[in-house]
C-alpha atoms as a PDB file:
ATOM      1  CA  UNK A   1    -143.141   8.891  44.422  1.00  0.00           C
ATOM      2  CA  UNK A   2    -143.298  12.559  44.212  1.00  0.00           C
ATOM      3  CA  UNK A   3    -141.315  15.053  42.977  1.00  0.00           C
ATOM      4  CA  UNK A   4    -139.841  18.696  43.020  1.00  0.00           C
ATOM      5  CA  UNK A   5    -142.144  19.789  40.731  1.00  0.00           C
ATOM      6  CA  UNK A   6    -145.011  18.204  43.088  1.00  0.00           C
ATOM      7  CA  UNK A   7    -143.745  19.880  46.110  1.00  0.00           C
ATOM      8  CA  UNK A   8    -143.283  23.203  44.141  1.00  0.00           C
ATOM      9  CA  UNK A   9    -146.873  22.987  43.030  1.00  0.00           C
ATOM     10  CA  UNK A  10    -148.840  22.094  46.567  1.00  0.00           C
ATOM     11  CA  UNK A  11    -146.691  25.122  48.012  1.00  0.00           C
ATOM     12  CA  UNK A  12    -147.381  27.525  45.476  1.00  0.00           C
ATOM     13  CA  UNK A  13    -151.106  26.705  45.388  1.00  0.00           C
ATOM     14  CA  UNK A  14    -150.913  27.706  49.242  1.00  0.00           C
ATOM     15  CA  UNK A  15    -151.960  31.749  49.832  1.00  0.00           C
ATOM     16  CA  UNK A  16    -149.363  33.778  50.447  1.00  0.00           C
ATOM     17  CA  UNK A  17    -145.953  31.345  49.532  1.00  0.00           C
ATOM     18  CA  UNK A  18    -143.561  32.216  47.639  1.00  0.00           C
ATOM     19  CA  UNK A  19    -140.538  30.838  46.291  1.00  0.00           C
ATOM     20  CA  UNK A  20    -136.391  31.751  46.359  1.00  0.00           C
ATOM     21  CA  UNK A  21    -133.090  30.023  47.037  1.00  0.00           C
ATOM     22  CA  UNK A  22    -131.835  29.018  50.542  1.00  0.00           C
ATOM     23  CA  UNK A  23    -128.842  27.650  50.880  1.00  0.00           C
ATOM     24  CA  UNK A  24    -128.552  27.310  47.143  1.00  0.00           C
ATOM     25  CA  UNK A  25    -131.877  25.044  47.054  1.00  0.00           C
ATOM     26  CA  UNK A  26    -135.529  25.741  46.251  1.00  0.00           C
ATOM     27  CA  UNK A  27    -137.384  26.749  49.045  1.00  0.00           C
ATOM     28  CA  UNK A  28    -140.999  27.783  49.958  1.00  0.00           C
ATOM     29  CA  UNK A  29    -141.726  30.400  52.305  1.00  0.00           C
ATOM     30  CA  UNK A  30    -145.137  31.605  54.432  1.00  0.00           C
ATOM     31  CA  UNK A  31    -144.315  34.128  56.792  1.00  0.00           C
ATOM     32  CA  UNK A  32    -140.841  31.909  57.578  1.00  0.00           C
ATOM     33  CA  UNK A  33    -139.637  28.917  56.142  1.00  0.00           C
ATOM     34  CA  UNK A  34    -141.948  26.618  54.995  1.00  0.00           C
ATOM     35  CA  UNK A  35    -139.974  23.766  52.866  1.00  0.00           C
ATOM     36  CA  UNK A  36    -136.852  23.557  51.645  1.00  0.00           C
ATOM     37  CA  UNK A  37    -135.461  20.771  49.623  1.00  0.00           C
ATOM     38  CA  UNK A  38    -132.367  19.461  51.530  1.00  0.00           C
ATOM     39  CA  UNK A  39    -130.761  17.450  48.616  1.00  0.00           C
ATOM     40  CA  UNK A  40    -131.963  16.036  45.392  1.00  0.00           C
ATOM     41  CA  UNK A  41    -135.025  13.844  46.583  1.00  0.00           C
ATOM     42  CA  UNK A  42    -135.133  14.903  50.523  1.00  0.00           C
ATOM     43  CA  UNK A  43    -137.088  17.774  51.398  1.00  0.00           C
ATOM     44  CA  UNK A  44    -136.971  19.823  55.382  1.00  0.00           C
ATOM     45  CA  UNK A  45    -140.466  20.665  56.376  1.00  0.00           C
ATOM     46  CA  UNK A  46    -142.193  21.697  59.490  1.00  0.00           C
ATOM     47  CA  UNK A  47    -144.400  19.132  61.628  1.00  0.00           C
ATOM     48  CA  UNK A  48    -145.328  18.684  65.615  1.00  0.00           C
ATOM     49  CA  UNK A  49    -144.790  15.182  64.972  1.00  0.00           C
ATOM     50  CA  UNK A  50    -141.219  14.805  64.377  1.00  0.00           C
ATOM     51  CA  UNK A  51    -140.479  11.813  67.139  1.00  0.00           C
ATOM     52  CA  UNK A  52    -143.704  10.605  66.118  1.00  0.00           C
ATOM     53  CA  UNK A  53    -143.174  10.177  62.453  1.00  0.00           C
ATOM     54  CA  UNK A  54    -139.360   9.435  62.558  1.00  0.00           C
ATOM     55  CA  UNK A  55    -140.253   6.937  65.144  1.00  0.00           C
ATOM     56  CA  UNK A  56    -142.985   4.891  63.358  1.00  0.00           C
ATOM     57  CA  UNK A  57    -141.108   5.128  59.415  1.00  0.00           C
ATOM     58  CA  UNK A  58    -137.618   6.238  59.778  1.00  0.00           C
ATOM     59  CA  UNK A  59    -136.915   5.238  56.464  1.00  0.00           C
ATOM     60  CA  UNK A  60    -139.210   7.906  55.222  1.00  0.00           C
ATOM     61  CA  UNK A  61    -138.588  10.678  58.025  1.00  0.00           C
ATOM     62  CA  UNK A  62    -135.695  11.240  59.603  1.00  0.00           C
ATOM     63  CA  UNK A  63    -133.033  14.337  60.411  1.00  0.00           C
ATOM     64  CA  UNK A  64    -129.632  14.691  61.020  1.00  0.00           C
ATOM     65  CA  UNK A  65    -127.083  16.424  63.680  1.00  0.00           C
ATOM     66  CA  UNK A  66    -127.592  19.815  62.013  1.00  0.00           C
ATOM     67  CA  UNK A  67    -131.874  19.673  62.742  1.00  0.00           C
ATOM     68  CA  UNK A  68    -130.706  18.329  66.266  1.00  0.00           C
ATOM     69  CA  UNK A  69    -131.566  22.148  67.810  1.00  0.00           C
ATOM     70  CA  UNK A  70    -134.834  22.379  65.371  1.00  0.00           C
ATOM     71  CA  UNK A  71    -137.219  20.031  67.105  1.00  0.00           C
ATOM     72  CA  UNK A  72    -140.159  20.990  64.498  1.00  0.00           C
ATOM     73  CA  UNK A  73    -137.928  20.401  61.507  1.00  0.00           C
ATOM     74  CA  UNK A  74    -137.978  16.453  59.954  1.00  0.00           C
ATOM     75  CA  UNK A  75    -136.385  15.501  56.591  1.00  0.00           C
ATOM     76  CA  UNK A  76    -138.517  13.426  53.719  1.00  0.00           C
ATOM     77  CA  UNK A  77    -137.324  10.988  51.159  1.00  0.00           C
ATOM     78  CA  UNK A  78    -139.254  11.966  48.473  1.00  0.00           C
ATOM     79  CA  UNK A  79    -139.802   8.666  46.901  1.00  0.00           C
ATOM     80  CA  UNK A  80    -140.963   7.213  49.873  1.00  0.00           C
ATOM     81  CA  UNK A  81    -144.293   8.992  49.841  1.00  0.00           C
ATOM     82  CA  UNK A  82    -147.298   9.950  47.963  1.00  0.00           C
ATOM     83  CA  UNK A  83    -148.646  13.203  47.002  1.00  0.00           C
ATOM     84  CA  UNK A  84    -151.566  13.015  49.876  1.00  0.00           C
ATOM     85  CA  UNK A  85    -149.397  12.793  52.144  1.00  0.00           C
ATOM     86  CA  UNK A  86    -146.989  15.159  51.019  1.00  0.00           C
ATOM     87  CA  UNK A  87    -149.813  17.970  50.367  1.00  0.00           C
ATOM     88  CA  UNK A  88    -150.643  16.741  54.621  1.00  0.00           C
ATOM     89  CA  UNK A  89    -147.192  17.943  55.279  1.00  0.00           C
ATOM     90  CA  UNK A  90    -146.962  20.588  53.476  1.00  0.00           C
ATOM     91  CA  UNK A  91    -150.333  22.496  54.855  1.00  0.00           C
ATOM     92  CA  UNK A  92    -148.775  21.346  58.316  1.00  0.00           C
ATOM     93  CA  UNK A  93    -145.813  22.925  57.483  1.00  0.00           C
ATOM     94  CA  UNK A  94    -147.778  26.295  56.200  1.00  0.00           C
ATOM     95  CA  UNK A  95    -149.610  26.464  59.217  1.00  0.00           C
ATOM     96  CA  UNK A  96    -146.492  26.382  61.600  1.00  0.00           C
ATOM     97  CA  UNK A  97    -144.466  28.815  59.071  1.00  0.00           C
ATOM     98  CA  UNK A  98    -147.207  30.940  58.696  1.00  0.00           C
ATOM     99  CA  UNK A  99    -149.251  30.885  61.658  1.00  0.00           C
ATOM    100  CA  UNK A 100    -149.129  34.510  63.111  1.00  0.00           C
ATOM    101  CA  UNK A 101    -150.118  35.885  59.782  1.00  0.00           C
ATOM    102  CA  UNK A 102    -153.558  33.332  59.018  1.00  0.00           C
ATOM    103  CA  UNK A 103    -156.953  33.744  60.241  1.00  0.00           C
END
């Protein structure tokens, strides 16, 4: 299981993120959004593999109406995973938020 604190560490160890409220949550930010925790113990990230992911453990990934017109956006349950996987996410999620900025 992993935790705020875990998220907020893999993102701030990526160059460039930064950290401030959205919506009244923490969230990480590349160029755009990067992660955002949706409620205590779910965190919004970016992936290409929404369908994919939500399709093979939909207990883990999933996303409600509201991500419905955000096809890149998938919701974690943060005690479903481990912190690989989670830093795989995350640098995913980086890459899409942040992608016209990096080399």
């Amino acid at each position: 299981m992993v935790t705020e604190e875990d998220v907020r560490e893999i993102c701030l160890g990526l160059p460039g993120v930064t950290e401030r409220p959205s919506w009244g949550q923490p969230a990480w930010f590349a160029k755009t959004l990067m992660a955002r925790l949706w409620e205590d113990g779910v965190l919004t990230v970016k992936t290409d593999e929404r369908e994919a992911l939500a399709g093979t453990d939909p207990e883990t990934y999933f996303w409600t109406p509201h991500h419905d017109r955000s096809p890149n956006l998938v919701l974690v349950h943060l005690d479903r995973i481990d912190a690989d996987e989670l830093a795989e996410l995350l640098q995913e999620s980086y890459r899409i938020a942040g992608a016209s900025t990096l080399g």
